[in-house]
N, C-alpha and C. Protein backbone atom coordinates (compact mmCIF):
# COMPACT_ATOMS: atom_id res chain seq x y z
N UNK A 1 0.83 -1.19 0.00
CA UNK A 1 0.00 0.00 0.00
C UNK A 1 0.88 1.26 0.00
N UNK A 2 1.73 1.41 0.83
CA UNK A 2 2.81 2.47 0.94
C UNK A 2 3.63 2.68 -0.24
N UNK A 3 4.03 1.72 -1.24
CA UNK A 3 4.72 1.51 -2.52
C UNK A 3 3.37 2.10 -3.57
N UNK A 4 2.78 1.95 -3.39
CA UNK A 4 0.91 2.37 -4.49
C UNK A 4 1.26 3.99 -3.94
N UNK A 5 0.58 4.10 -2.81
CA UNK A 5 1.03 5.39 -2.17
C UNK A 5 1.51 6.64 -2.82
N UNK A 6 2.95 6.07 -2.83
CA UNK A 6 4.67 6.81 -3.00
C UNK A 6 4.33 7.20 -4.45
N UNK A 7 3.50 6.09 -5.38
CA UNK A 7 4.16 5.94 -7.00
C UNK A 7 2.85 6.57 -7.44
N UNK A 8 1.80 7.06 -6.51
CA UNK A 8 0.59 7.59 -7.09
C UNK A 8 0.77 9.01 -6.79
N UNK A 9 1.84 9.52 -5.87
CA UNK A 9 2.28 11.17 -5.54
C UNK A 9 3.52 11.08 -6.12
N UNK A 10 4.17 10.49 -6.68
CA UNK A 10 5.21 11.07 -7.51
C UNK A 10 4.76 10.87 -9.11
N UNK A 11 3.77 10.15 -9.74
CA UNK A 11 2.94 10.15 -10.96
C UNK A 11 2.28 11.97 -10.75
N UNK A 12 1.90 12.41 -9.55
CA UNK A 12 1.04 13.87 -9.53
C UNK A 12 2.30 14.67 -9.33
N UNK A 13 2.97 14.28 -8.63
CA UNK A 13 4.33 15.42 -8.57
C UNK A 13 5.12 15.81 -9.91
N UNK A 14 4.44 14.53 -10.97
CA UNK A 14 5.65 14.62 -12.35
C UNK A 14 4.65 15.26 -13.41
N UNK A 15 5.18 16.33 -13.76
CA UNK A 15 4.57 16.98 -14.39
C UNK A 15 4.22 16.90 -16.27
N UNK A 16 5.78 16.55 -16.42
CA UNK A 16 6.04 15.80 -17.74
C UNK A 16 5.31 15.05 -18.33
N UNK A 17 4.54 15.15 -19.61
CA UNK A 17 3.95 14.17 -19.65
C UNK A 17 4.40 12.50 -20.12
N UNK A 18 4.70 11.81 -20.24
CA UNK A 18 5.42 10.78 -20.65
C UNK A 18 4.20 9.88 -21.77
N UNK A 19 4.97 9.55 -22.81
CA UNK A 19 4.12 8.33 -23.99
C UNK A 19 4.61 6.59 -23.19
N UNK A 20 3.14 6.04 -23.09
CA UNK A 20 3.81 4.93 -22.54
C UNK A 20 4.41 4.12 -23.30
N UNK A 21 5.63 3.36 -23.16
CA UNK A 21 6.94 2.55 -23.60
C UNK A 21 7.55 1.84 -22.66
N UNK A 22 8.46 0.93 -22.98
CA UNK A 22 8.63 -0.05 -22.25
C UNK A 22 9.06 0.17 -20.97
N UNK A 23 8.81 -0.96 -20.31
CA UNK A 23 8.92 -1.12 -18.93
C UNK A 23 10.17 -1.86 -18.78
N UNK A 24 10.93 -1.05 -17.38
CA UNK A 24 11.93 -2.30 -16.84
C UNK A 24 11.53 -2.45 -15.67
N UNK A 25 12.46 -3.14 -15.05
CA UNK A 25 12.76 -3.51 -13.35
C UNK A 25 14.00 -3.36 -13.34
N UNK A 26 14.23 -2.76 -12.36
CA UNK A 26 15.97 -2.65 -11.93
C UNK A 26 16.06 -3.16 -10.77
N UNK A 27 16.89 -4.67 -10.17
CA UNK A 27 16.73 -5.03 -9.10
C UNK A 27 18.32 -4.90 -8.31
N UNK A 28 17.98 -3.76 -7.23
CA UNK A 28 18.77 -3.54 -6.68
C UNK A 28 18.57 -4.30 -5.53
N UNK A 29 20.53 -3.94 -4.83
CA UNK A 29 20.46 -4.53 -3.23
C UNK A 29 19.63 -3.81 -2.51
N UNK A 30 18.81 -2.80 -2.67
CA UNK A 30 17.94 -2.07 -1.85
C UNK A 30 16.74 -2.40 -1.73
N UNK A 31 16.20 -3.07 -3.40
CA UNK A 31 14.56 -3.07 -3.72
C UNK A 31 14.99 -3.31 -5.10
N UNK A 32 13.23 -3.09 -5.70
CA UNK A 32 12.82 -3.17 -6.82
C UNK A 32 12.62 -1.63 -7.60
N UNK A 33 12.67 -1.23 -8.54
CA UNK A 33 12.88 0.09 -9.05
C UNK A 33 12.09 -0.12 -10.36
N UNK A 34 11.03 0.82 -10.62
CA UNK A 34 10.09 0.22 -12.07
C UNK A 34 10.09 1.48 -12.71
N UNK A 35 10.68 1.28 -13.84
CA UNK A 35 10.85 2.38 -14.86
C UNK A 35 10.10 2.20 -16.09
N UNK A 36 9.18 3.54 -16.27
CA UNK A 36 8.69 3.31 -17.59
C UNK A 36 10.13 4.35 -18.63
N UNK A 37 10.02 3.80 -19.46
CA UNK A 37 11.25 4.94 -20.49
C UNK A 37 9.82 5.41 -21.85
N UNK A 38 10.03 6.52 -22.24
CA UNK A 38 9.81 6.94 -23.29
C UNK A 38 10.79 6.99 -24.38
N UNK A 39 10.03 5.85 -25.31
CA UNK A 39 10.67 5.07 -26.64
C UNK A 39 10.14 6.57 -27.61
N UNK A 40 8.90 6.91 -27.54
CA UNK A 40 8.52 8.28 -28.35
C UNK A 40 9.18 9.39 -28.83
N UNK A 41 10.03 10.22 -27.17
CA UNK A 41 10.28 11.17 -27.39
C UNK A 41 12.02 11.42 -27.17
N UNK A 42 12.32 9.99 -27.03
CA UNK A 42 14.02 9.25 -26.69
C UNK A 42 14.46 8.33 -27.13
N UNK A 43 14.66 8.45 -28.64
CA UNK A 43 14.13 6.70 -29.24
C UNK A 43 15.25 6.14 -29.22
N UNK A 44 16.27 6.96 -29.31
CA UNK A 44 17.92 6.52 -29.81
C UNK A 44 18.16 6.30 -28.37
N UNK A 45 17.90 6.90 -27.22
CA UNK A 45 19.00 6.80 -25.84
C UNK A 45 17.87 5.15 -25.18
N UNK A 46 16.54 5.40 -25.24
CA UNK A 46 16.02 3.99 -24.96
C UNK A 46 16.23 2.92 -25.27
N UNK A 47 16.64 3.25 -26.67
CA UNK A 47 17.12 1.80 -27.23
C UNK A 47 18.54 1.18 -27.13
N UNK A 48 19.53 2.35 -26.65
CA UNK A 48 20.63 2.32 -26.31
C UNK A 48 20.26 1.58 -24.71
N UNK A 49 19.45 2.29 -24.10
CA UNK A 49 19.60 1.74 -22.77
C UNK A 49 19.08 0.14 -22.80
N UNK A 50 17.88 -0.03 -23.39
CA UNK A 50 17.30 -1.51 -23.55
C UNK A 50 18.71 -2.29 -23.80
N UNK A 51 18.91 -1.99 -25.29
CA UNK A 51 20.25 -2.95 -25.44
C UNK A 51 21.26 -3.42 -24.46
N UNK A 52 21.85 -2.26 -23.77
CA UNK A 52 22.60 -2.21 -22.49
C UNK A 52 21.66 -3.82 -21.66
N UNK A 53 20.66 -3.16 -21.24
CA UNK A 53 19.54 -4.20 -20.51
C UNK A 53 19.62 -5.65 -20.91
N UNK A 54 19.38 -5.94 -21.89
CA UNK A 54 18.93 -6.79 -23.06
C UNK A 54 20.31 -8.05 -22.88
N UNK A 55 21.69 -7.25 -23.11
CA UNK A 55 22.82 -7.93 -22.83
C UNK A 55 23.59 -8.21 -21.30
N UNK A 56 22.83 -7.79 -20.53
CA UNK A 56 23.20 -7.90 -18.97
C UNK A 56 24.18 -7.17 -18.47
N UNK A 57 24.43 -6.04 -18.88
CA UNK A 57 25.78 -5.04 -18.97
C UNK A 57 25.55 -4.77 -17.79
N UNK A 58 24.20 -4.66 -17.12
CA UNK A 58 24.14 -3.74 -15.79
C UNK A 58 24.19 -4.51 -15.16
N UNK A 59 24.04 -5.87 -14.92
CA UNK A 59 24.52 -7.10 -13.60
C UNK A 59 25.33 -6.71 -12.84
N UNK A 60 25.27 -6.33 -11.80
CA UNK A 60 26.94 -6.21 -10.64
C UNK A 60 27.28 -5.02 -11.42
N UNK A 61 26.55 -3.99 -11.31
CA UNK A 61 27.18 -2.33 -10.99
C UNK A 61 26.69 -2.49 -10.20
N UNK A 62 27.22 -0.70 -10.08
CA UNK A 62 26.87 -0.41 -8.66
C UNK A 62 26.14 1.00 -8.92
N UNK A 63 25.62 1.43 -7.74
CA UNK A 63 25.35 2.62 -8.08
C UNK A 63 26.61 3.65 -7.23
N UNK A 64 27.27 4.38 -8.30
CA UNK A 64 28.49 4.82 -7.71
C UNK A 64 28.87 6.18 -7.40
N UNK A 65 28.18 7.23 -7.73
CA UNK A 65 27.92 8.40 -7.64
C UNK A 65 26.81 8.98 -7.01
N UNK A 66 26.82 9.24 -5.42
CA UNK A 66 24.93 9.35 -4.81
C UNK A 66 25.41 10.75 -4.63
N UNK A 67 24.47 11.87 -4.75
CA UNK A 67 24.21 12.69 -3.85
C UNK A 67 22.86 13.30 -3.62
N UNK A 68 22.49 12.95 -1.99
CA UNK A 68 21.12 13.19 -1.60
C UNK A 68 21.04 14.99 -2.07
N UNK A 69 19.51 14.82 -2.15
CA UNK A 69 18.93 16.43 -2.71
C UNK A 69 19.51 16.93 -4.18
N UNK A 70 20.27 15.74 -4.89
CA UNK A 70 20.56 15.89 -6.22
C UNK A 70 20.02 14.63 -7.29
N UNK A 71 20.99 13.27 -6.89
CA UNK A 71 20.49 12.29 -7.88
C UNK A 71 21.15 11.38 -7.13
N UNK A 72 21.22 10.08 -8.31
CA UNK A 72 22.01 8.73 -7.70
C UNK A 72 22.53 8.26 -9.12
N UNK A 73 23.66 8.04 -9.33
CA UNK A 73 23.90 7.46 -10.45
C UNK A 73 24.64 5.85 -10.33
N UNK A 74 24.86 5.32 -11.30
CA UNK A 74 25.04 3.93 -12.08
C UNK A 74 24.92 3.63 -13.29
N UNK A 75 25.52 2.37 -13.44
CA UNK A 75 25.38 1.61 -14.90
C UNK A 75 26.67 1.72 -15.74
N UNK A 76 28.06 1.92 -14.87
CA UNK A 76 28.92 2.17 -15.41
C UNK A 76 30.31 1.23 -14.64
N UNK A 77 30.30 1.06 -13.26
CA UNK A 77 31.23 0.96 -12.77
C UNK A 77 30.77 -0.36 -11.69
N UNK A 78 31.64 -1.16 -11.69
CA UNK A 78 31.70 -2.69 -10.30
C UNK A 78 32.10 -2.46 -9.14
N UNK A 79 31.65 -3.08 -8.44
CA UNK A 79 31.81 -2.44 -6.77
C UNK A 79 33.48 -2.58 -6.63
N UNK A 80 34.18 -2.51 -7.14
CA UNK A 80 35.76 -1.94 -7.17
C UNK A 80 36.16 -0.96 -7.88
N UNK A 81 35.52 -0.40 -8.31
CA UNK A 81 35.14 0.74 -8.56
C UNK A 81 36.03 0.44 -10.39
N UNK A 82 35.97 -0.46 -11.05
CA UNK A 82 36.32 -0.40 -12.11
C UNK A 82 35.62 -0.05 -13.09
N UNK A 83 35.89 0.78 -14.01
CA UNK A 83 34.50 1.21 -15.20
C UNK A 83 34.97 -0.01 -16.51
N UNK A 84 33.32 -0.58 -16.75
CA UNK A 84 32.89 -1.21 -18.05
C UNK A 84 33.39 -0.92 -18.60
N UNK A 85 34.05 -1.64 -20.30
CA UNK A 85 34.03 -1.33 -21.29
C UNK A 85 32.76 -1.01 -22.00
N UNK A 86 31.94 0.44 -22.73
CA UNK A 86 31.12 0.64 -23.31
C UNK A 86 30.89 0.74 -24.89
N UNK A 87 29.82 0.33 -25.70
CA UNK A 87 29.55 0.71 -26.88
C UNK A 87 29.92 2.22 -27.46
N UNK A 88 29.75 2.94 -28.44
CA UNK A 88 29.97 3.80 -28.74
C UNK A 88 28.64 4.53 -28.28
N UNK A 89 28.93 6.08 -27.81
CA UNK A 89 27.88 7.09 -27.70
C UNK A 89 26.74 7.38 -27.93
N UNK A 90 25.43 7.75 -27.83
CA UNK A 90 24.67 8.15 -28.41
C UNK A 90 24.09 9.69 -28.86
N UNK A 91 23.36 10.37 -29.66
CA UNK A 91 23.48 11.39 -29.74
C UNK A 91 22.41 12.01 -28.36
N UNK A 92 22.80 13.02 -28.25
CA UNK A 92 22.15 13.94 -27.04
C UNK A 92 20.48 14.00 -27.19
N UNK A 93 19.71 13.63 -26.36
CA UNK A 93 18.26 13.53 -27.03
C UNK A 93 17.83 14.34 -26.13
N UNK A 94 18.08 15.26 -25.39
CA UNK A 94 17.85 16.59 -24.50
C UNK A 94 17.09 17.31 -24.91
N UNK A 95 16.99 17.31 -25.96
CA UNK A 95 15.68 18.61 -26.83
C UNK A 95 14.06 17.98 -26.77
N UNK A 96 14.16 16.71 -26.09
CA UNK A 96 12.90 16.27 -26.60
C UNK A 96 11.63 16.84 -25.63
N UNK A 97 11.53 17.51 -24.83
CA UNK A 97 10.53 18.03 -23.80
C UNK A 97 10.70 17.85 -22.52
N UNK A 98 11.15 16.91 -22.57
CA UNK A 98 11.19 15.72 -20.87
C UNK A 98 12.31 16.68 -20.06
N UNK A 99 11.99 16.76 -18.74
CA UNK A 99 12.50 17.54 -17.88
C UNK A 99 13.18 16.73 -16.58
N UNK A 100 14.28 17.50 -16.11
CA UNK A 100 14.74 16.26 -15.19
C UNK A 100 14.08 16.79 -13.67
N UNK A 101 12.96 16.16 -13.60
CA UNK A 101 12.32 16.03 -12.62
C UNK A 101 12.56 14.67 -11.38
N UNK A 102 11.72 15.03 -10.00
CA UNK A 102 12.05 14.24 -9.50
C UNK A 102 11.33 12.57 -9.93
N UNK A 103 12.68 11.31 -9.77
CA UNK A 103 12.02 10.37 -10.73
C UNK A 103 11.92 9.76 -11.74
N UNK A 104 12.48 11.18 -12.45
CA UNK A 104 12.76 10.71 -13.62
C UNK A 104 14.66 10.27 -14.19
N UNK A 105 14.66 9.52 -15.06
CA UNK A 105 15.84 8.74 -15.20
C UNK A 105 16.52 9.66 -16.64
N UNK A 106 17.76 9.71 -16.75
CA UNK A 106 18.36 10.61 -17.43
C UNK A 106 20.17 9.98 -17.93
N UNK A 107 20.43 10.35 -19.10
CA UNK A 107 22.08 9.65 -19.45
C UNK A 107 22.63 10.37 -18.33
N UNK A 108 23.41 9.79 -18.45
CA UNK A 108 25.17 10.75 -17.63
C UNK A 108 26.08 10.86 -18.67
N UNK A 109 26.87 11.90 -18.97
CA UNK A 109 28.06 12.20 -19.84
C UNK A 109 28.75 12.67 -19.17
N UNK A 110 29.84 13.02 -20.11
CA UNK A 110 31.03 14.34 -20.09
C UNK A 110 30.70 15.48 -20.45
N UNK A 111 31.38 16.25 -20.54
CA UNK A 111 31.52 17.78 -20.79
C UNK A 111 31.03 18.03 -22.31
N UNK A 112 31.45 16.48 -23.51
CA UNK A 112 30.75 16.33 -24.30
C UNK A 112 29.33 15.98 -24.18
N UNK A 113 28.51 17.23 -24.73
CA UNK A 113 27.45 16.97 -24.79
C UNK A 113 26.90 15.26 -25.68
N UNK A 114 27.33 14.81 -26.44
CA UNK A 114 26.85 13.66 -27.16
C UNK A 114 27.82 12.06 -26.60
N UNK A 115 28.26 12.47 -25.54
CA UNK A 115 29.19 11.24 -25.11
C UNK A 115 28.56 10.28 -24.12
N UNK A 116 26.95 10.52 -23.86
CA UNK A 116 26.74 9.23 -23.10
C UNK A 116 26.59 7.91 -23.85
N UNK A 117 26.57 7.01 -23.04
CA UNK A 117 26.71 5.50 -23.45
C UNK A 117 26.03 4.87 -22.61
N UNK A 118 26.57 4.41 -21.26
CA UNK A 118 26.13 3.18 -20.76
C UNK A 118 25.23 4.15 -18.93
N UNK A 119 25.80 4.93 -18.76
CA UNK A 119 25.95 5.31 -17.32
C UNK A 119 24.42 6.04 -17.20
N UNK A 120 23.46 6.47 -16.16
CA UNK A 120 22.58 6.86 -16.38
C UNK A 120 22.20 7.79 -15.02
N UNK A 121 21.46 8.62 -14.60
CA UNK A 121 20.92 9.05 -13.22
C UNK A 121 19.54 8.83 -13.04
N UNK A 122 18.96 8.99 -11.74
CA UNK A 122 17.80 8.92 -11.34
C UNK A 122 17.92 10.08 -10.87
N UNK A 123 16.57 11.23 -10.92
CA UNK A 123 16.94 12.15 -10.24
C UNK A 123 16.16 12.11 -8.80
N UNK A 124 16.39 12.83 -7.66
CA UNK A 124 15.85 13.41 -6.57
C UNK A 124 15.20 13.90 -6.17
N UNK A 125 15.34 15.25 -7.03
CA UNK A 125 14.59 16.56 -7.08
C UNK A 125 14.55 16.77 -8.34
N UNK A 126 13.53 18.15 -8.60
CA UNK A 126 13.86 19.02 -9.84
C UNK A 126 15.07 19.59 -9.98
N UNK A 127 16.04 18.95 -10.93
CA UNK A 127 16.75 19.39 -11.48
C UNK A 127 16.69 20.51 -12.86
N UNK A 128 16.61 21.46 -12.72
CA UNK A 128 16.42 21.99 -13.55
C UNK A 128 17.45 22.69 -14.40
N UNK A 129 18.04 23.07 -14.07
CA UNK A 129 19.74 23.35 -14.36
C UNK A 129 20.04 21.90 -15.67
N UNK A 130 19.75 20.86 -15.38
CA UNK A 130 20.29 19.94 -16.31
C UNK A 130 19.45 20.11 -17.34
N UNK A 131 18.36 20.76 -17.43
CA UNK A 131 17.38 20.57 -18.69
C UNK A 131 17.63 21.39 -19.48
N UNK A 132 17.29 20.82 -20.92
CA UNK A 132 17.79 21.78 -22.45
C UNK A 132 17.30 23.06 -22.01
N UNK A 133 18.07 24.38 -22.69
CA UNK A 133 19.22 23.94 -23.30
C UNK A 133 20.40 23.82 -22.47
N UNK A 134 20.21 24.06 -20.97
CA UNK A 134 20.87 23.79 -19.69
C UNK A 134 22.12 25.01 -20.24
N UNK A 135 23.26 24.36 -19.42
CA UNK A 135 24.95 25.58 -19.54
C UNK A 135 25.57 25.30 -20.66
N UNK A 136 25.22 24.16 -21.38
CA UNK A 136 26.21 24.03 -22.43
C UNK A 136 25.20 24.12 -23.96
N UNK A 137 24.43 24.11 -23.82
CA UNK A 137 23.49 24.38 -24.88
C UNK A 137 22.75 22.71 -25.46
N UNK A 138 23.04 21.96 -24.53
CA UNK A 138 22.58 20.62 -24.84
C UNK A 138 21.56 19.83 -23.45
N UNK A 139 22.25 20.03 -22.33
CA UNK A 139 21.00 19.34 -21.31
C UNK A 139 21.52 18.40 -21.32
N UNK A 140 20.69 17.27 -19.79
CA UNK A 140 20.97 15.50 -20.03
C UNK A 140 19.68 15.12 -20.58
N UNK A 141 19.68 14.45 -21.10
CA UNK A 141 18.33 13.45 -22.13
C UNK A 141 17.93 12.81 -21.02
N UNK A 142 16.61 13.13 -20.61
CA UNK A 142 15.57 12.62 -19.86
C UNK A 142 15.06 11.32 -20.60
N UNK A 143 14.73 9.93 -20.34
CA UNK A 143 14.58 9.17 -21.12
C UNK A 143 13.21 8.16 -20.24
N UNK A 144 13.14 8.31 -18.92
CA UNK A 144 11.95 7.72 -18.65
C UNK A 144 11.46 7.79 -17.20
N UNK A 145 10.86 7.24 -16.49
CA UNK A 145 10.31 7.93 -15.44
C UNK A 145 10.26 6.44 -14.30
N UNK A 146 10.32 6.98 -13.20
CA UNK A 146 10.28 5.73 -11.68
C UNK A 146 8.54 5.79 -11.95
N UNK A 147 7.76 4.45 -11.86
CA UNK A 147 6.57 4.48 -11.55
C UNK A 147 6.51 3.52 -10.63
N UNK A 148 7.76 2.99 -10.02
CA UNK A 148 7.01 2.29 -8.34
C UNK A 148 8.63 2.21 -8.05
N UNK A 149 8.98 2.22 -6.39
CA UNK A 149 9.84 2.15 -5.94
C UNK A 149 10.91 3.86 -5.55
N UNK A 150 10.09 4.50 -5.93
CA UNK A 150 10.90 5.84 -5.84
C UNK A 150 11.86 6.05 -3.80
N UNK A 151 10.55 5.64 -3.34
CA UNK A 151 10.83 5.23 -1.83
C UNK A 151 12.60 4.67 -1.69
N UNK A 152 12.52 3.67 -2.74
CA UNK A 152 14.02 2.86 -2.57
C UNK A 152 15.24 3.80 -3.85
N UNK A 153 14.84 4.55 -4.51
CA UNK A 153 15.24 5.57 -4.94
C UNK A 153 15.85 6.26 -4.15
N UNK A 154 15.25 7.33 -3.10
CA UNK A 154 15.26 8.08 -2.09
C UNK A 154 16.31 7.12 -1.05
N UNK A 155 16.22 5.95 -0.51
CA UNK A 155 16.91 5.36 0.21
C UNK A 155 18.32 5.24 -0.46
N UNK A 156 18.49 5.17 -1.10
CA UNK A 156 20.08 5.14 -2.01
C UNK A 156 20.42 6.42 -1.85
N UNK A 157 19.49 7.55 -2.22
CA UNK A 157 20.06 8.97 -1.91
C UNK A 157 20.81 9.39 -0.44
N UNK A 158 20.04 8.40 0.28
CA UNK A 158 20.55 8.76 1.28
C UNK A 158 21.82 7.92 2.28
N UNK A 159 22.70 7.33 2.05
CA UNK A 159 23.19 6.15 1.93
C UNK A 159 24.61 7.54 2.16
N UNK A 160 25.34 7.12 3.24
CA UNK A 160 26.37 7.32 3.64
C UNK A 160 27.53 7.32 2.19
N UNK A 161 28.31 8.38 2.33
CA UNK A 161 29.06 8.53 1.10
C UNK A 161 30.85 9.15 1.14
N UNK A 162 31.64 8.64 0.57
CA UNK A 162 32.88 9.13 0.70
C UNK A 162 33.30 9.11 -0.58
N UNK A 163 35.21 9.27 -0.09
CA UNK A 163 36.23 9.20 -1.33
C UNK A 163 36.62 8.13 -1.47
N UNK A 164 36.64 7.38 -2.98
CA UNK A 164 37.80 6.38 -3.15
C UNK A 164 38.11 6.89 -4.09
N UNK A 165 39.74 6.87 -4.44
CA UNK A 165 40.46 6.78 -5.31
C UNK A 165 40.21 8.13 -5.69
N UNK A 166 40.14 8.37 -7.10
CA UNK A 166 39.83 9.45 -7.60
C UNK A 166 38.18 10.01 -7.49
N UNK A 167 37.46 8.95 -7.14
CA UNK A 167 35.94 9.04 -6.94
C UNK A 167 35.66 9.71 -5.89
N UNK A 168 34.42 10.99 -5.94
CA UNK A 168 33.50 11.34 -4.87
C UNK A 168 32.39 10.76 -5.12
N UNK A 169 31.78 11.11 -3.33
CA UNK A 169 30.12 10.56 -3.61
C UNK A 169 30.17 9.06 -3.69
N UNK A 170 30.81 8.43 -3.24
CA UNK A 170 31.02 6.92 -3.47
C UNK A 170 30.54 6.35 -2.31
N UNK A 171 29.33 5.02 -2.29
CA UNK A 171 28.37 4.87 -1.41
C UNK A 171 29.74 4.09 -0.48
N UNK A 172 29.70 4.01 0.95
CA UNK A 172 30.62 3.81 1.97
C UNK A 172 30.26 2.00 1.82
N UNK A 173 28.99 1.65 1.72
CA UNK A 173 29.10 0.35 0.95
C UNK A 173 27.91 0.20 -0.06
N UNK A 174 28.76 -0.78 -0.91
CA UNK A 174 28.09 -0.31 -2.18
C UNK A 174 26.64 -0.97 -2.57
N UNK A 175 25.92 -0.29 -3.46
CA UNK A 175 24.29 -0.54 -3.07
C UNK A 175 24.36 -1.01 -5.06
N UNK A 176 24.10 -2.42 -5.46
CA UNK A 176 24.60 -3.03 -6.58
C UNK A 176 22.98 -2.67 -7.11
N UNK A 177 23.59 -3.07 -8.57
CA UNK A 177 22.28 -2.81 -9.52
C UNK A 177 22.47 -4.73 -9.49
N UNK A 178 21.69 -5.34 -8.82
CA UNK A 178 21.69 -7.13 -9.75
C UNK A 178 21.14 -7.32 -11.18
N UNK A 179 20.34 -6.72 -11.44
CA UNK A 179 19.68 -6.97 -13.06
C UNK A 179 18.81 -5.70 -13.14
N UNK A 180 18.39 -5.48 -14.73
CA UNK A 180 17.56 -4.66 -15.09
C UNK A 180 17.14 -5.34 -16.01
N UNK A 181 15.93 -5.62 -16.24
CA UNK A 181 15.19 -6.88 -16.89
C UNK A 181 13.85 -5.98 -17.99
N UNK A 182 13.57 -6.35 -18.80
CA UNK A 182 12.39 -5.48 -19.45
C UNK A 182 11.17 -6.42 -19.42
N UNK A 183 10.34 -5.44 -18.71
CA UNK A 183 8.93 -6.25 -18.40
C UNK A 183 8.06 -6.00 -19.56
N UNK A 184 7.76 -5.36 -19.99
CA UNK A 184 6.70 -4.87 -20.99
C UNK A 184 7.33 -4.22 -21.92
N UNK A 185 7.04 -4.43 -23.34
CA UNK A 185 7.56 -3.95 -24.46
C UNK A 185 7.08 -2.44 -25.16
């Protein structure tokens, strides 16, 4: 009831409208995480991400970059903090409407605007700063939205955090992605 709850005030909190498209599950050490993605208005970064999905790339990440009252990121790096080898880039799909609201799921890049690949965020809050045409004239590509589990979202945000290595924001122990599976097509 509390999971219905959570995913029926963050559906009214999200303002965006979203086209429905496929469904995943992301099963973390925390919970279950249910993402719808918009295939409509993100066709190239969804299908980039499915594929990712599809081939088990995200098994044993981690989520390796948290910061509460911002986001949580993953889909890039193993709880030794080693980064994947990734496919090539996709282009920046930031222009498409979608806003990085709280909830909603978004690439991660570099400084190059068109350099994401594999890595992705959940956001926290309204981020608004990241949305087109944002500081660099490109934005992060919003690509789909939490519709149950945001609760265990929020619990990762908040998850004790330090330095390793060259890494900040690195969960003090690490909170793994086990699978991301596609439920509905």
């Amino acid at each position: 009831m509390k999971r219905l709850f959570a995913s029926l005030i963050l559906a009214a909190c999200t303002s965006t409208l979203f086209a429905a498209g496929p469904v995943v599950e992301m099963h973390t050490s925390k919970g279950v995480i249910v993402i719808e993605l918009d295939g409509e208005k993100a066709p190239a970064t969804v299908a980039n991400f499915l594929e990712y999905a599809e081939s088990g790339f995200y098994e044993n990440t981690v989520f390796h970059r948290v910061i509460d009252g911002f986001m949580i990121q993953g889909g890039g790096f193993d709880a030794d903090m080693s980064q994947k080898a990734t496919r090539a880039p996709v282009r920046n799909e930031a222009d498409n409407g979608l806003k990085n609201e709280p909830g909603t799921i978004a690439m991660a890049r570099t400084r190059d605007p068109h350099s994401a690949t594999a890595q992705f965020f959940i956001n926290l809050v309204a981020n608004t700063a990241l949305d087109y045409p944002s500081f660099d004239g490109y934005g992060y590509a919003v690509f789909g939205r939490v519709t149950e589990g945001f609760d265990i979202v929020q619990s990762i945000g908040r998850v004790a955090t330090g330095t390793v290595g060259p890494f900040e924001n690195v969960p003090r122990e690490p909170v793994s992605i086990d699978s991301v599976r596609i439920v509905e097509r």
